[in-house]
Protein backbone atom coordinates (compact mmCIF):
# COMPACT_ATOMS: atom_id res chain seq x y z
CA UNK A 1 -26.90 -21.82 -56.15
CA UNK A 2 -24.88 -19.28 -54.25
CA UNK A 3 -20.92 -19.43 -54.68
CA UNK A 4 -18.03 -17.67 -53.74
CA UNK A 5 -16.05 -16.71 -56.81
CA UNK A 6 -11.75 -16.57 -57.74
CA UNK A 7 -10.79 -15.49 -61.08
CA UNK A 8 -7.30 -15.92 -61.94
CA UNK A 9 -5.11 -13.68 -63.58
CA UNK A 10 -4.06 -13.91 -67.49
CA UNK A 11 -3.33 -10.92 -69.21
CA UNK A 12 -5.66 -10.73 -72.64
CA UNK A 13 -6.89 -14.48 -71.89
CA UNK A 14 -9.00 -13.06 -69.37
CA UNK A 15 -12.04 -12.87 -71.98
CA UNK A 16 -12.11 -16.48 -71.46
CA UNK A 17 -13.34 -16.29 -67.74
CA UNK A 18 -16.12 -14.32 -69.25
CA UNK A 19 -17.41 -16.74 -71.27
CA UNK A 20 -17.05 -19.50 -67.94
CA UNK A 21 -19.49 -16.59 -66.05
CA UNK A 22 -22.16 -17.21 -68.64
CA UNK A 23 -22.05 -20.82 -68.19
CA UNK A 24 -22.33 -20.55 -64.79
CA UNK A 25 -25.12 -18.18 -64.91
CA UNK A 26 -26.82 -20.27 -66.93
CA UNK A 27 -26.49 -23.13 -64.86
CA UNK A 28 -28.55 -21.46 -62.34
CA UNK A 29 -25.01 -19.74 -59.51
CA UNK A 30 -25.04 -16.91 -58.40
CA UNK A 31 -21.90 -14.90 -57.05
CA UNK A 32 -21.81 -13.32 -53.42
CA UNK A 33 -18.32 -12.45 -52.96
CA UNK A 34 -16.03 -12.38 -55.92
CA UNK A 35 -11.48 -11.78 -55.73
CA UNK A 36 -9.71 -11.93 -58.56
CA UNK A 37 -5.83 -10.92 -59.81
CA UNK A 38 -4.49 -8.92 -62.93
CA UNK A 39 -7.57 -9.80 -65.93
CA UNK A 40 -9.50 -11.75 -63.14
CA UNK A 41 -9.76 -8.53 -61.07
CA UNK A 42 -11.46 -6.71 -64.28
CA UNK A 43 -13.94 -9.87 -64.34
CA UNK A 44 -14.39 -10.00 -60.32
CA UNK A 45 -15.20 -5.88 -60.42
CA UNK A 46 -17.83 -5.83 -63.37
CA UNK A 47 -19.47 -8.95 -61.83
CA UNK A 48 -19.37 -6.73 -58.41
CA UNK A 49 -20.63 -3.61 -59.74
CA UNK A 50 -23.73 -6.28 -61.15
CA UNK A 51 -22.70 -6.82 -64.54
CA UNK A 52 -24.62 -10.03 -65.99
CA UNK A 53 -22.74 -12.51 -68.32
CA UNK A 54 -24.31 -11.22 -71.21
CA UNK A 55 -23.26 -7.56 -70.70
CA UNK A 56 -19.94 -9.00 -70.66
CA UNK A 57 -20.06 -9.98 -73.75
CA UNK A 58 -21.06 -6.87 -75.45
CA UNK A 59 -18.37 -4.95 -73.47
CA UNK A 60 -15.25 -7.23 -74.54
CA UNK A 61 -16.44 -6.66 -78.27
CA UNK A 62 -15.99 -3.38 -77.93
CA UNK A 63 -13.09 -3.35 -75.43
CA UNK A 64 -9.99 -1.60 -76.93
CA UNK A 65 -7.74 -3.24 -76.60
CA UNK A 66 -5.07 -1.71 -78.93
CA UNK A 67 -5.39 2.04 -76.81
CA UNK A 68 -4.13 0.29 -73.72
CA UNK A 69 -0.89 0.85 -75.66
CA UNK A 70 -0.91 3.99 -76.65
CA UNK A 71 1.90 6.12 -75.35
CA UNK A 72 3.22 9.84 -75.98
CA UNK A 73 5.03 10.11 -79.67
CA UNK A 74 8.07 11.08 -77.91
CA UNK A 75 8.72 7.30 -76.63
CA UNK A 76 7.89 5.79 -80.28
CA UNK A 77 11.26 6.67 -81.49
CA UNK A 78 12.86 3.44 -82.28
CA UNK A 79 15.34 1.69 -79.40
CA UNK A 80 15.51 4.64 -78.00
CA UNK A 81 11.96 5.98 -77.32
CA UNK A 82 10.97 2.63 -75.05
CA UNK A 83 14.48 2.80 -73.36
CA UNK A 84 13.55 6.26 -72.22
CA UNK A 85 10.30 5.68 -71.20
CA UNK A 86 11.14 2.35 -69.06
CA UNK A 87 14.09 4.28 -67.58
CA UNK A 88 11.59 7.37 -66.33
CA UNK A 89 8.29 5.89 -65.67
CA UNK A 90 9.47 2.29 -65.34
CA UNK A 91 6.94 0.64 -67.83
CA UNK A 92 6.55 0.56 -71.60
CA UNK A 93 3.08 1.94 -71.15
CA UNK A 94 1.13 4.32 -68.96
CA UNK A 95 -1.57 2.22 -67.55
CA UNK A 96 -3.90 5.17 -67.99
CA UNK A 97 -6.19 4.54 -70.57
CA UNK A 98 -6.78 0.92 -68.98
CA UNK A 99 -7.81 2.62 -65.80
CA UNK A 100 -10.18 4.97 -67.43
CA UNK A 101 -11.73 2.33 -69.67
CA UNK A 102 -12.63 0.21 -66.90
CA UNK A 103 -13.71 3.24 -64.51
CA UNK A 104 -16.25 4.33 -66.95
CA UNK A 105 -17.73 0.90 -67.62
CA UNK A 106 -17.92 0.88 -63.53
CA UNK A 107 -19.54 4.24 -63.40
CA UNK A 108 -22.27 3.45 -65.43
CA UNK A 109 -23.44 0.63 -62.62
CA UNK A 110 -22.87 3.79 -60.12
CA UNK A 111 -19.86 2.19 -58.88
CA UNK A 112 -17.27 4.54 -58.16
CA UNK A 113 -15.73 3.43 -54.75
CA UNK A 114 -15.66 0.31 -52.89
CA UNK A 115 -17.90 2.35 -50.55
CA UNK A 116 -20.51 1.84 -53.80
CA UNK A 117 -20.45 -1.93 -53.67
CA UNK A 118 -21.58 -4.30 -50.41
CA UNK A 119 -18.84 -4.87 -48.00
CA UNK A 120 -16.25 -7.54 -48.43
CA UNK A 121 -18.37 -7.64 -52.06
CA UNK A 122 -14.73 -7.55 -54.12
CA UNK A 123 -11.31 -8.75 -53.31
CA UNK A 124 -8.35 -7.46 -55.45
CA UNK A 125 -5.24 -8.93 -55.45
CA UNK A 126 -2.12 -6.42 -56.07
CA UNK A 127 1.74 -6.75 -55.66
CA UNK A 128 3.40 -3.61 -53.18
CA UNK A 129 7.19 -4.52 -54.87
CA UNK A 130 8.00 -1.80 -52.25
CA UNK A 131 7.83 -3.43 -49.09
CA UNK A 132 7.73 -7.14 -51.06
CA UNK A 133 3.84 -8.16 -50.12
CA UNK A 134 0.95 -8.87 -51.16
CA UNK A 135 -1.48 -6.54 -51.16
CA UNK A 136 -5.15 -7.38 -51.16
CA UNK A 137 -7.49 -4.53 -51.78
CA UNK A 138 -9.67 -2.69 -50.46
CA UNK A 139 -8.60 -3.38 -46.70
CA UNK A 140 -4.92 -3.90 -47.56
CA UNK A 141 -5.04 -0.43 -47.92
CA UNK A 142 -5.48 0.88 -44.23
CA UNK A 143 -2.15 0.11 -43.57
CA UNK A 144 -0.87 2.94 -46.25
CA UNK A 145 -3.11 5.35 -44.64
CA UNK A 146 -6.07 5.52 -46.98
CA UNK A 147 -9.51 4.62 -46.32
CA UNK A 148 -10.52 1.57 -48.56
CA UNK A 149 -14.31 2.96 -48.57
CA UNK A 150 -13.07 5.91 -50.26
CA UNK A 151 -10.49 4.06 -52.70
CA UNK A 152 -11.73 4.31 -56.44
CA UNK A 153 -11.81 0.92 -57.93
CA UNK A 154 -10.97 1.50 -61.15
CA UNK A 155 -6.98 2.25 -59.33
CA UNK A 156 -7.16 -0.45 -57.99
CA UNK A 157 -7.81 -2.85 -60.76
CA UNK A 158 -5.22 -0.76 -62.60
CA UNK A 159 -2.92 -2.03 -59.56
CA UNK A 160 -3.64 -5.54 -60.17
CA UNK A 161 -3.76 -5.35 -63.90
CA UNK A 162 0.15 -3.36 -63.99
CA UNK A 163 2.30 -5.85 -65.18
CA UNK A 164 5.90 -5.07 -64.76
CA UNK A 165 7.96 -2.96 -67.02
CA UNK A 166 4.72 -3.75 -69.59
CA UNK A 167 2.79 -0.78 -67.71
CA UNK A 168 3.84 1.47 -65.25
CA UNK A 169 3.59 0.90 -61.67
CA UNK A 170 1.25 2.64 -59.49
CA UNK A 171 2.35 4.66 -57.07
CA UNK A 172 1.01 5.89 -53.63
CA UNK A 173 1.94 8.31 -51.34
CA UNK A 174 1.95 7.04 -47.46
CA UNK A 175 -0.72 8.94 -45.41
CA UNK A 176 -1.35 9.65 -42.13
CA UNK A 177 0.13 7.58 -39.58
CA UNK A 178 1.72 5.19 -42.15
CA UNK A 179 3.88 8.34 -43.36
CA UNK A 180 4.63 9.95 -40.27
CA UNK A 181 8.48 9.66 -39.24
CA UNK A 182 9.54 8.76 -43.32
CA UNK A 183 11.69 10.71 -45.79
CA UNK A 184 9.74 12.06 -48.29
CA UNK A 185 11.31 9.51 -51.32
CA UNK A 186 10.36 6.65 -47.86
CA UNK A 187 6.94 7.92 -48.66
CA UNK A 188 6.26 6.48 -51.69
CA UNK A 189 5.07 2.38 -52.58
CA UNK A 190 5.11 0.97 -56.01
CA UNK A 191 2.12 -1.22 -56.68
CA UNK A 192 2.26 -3.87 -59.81
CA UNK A 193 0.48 -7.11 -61.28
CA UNK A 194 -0.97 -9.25 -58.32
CA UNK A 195 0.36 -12.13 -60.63
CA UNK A 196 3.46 -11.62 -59.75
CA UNK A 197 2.78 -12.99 -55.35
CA UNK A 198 -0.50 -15.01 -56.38
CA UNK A 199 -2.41 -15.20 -59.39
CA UNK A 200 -4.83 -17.50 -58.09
CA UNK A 201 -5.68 -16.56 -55.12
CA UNK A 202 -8.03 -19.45 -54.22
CA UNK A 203 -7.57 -18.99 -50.50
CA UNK A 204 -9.11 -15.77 -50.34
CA UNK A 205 -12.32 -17.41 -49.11
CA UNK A 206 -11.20 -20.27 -47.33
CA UNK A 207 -12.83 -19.01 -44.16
CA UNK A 208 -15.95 -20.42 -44.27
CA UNK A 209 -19.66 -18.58 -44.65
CA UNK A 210 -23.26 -19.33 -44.80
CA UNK A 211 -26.05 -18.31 -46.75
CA UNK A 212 -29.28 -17.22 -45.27
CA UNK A 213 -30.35 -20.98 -44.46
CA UNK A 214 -27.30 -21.31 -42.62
CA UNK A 215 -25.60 -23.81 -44.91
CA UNK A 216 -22.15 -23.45 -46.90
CA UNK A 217 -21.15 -21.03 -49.09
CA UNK A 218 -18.37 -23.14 -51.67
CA UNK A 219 -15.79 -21.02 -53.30
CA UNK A 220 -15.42 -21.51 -57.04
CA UNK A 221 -12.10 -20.83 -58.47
CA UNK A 222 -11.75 -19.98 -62.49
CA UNK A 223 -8.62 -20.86 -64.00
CA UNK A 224 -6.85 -20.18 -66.99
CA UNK A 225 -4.70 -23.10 -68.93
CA UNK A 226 -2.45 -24.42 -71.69
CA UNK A 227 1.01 -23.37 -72.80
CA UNK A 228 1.69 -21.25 -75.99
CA UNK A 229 2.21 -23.67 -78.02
CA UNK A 230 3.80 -22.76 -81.17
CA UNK A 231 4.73 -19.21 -80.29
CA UNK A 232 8.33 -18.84 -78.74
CA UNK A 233 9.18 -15.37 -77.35
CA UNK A 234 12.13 -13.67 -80.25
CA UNK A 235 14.25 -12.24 -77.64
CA UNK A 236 15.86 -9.28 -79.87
CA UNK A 237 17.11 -6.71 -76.89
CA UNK A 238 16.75 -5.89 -73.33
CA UNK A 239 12.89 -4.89 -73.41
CA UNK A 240 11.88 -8.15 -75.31
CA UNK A 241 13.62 -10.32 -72.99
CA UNK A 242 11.96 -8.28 -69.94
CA UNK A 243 8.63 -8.83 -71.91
CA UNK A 244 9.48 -12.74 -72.14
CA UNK A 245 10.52 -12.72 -68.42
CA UNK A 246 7.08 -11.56 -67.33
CA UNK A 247 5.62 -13.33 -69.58
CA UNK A 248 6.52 -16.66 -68.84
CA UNK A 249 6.23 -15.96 -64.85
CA UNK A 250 2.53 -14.99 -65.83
CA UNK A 251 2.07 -17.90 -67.88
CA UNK A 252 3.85 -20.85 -65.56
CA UNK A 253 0.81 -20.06 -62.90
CA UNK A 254 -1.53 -21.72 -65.32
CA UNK A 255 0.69 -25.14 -65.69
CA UNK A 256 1.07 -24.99 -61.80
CA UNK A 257 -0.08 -27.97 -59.04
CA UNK A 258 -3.17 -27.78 -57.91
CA UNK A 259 -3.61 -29.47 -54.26
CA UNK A 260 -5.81 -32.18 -54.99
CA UNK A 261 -8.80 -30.75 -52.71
CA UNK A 262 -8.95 -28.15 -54.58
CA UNK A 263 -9.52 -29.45 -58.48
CA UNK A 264 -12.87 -30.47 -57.56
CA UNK A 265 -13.61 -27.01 -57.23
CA UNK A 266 -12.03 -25.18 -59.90
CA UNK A 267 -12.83 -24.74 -63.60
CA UNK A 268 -10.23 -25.03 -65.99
CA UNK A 269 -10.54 -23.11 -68.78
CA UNK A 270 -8.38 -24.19 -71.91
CA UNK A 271 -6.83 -20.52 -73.63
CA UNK A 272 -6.26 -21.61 -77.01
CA UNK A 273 -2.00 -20.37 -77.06
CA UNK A 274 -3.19 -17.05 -76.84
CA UNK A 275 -0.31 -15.33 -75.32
CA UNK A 276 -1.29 -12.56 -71.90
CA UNK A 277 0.01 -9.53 -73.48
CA UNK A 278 -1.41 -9.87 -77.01
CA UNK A 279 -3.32 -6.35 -76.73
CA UNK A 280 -3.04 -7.10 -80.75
CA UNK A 281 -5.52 -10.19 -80.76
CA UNK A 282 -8.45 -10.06 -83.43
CA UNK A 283 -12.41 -10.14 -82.67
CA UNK A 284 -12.35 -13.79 -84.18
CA UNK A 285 -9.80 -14.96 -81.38
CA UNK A 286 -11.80 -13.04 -78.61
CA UNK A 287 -14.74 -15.05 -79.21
CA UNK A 288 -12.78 -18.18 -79.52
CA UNK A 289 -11.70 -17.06 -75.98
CA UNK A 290 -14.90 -16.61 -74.78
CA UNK A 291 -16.50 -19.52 -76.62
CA UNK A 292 -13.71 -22.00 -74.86
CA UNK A 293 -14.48 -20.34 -71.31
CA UNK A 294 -18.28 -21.29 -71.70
CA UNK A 295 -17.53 -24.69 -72.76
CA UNK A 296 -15.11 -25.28 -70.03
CA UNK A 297 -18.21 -24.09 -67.57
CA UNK A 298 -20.61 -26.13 -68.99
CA UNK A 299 -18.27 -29.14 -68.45
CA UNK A 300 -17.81 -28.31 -64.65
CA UNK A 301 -21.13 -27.19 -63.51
CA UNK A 302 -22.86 -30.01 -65.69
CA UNK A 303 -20.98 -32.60 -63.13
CA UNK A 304 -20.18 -30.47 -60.26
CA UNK A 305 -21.81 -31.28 -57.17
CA UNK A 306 -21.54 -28.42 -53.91
């Protein structure tokens, strides 16, 4: 069974989509075109670059979480150190090691470029808090001035995956056409957390397609749910309160309305309180993650008719 695929955004619950791509593998889908924002952009691009379900699983044991964090010893000085860093580079944390994580579990599919994967293969959903739009990678990009072939992928799930003042923003510099006649500050776009305009983007495919008989292709959408129950954010200074801000926008997408033709198609995937920035969480709760994603698949493909 051929479906297109949507993979909402969720921080560290992303493992749980994961475990929802095994079940679905398993019941016999297979994904042509793929979008996801923030953690469902890492999901969408390994799945993309042909990852199979059970790769997956073998990569988020190992993922490191904990080095996302990392960040020069100069900004670990109590109070002060984070203040700093927020005030210069505008997030917490760099962003970097993310990016480089995820670039070399891309290169080892050869996947480098969007120029390395089938046209229209991946959809990535970022935020440009520059100009206030969406920005949906790669073609988004033309109207910067890049080519989207040549765009590495690994940016631009670092884009999608930036949530604000938790990791830096990326930034671009205009080129070409798109920079011609601007300052050079009017050069520069700031690029965060695709959660923040639409973290489940289940509209990306709503123009329909056909598969090689000619018939439907139905879009899929994977969705992340339940509140943190139990776990209030301790607000203790500014930087806490900015992390509960985000935190909570992140986390209202999953208690959102659904339009009612669209809960037929979308798996709901139950995350356990597990809170989206909990780069702290144990192997135990990553499996639990996982584990509640494939049991939420197996519910919704074992009843789902296309």
């Amino acid at each position: 069974m051929l479906i297109n695929a949507v993979f909402e955004g969720g921080g560290v619950k992303g493992i749980s989509l994961a475990g929802a791509v095994r079940s679905a593998e398993q019941s016999g889908v297979v994904f042509n075109r793929v979008a996801g924002t923030s953690s469902g952009s890492i999901v969408a691009s390994l799945l993309a670059a042909g990852y199979s379900a059970t790769e997956m699983i073998h990569i988020i044991q190992e993922m490191p979480f904990a080095s996302f964090l990392k960040r020069s010893p100069i900004f670990n000085a109590r109070l002060v150190g984070p203040a700093a860093r927020v005030l210069i580079k505008k997030g917490l944390y760099s962003g970097d090691a993310l990016e480089q994580w995820i670039r070399g579990i891309l290169l080892a599919k050869g996947v480098k470029t969007f120029s390395d994967l089938p046209k229209g293969k991946l959809l990535i959903v970022a935020s440009d808090i520059t100009n206030g739009k969406i920005l949906i990678l790669p073609d988004g990009l033309f109207q910067l001035g890049f080519d989207p072939a040549r765009f590495d992928v690994a940016i631009a799930v670092r884009m999608s995956t930036s949530i604000p003042y938790f990791f830096d923003p990326v930034r671009l510099r205009l080129c070409g056409d798109a920079a011609r006649g601007k300052s050079f500050t009017e050069q520069f776009v700031y690029i965060v957390d695709g959660g923040l305009l639409s973290n489940f983007p289940l509209w990306l495919f709503d123009e329909p397609s056909v598969n090689s008989l000619g018939l439907p292709i139905p879009t899929i959408g994977f969705q992340m749910v339940g509140k943190q129950e139990g776990r209030p954010h301790r607000i203790r200074g500014p930087f806490s309160m900015l992390q509960a801000v985000f935190e909570t926008m992140l986390s209202a997408h999953d208690e959102r309305y659904i339009e009612k033709d669209k809960i037929f198609r979308t798996v709901k995937i139950p995350t356990l309180g597990v809170s989206n920035t909990n780069f702290h969480i144990t192997a135990e709760e990553s499996m639990q993650l996982y584990d509640s994603g494939f049991e939420a698949g197996n519910k919704f493909f074992g009843s789902w008719k296309p």
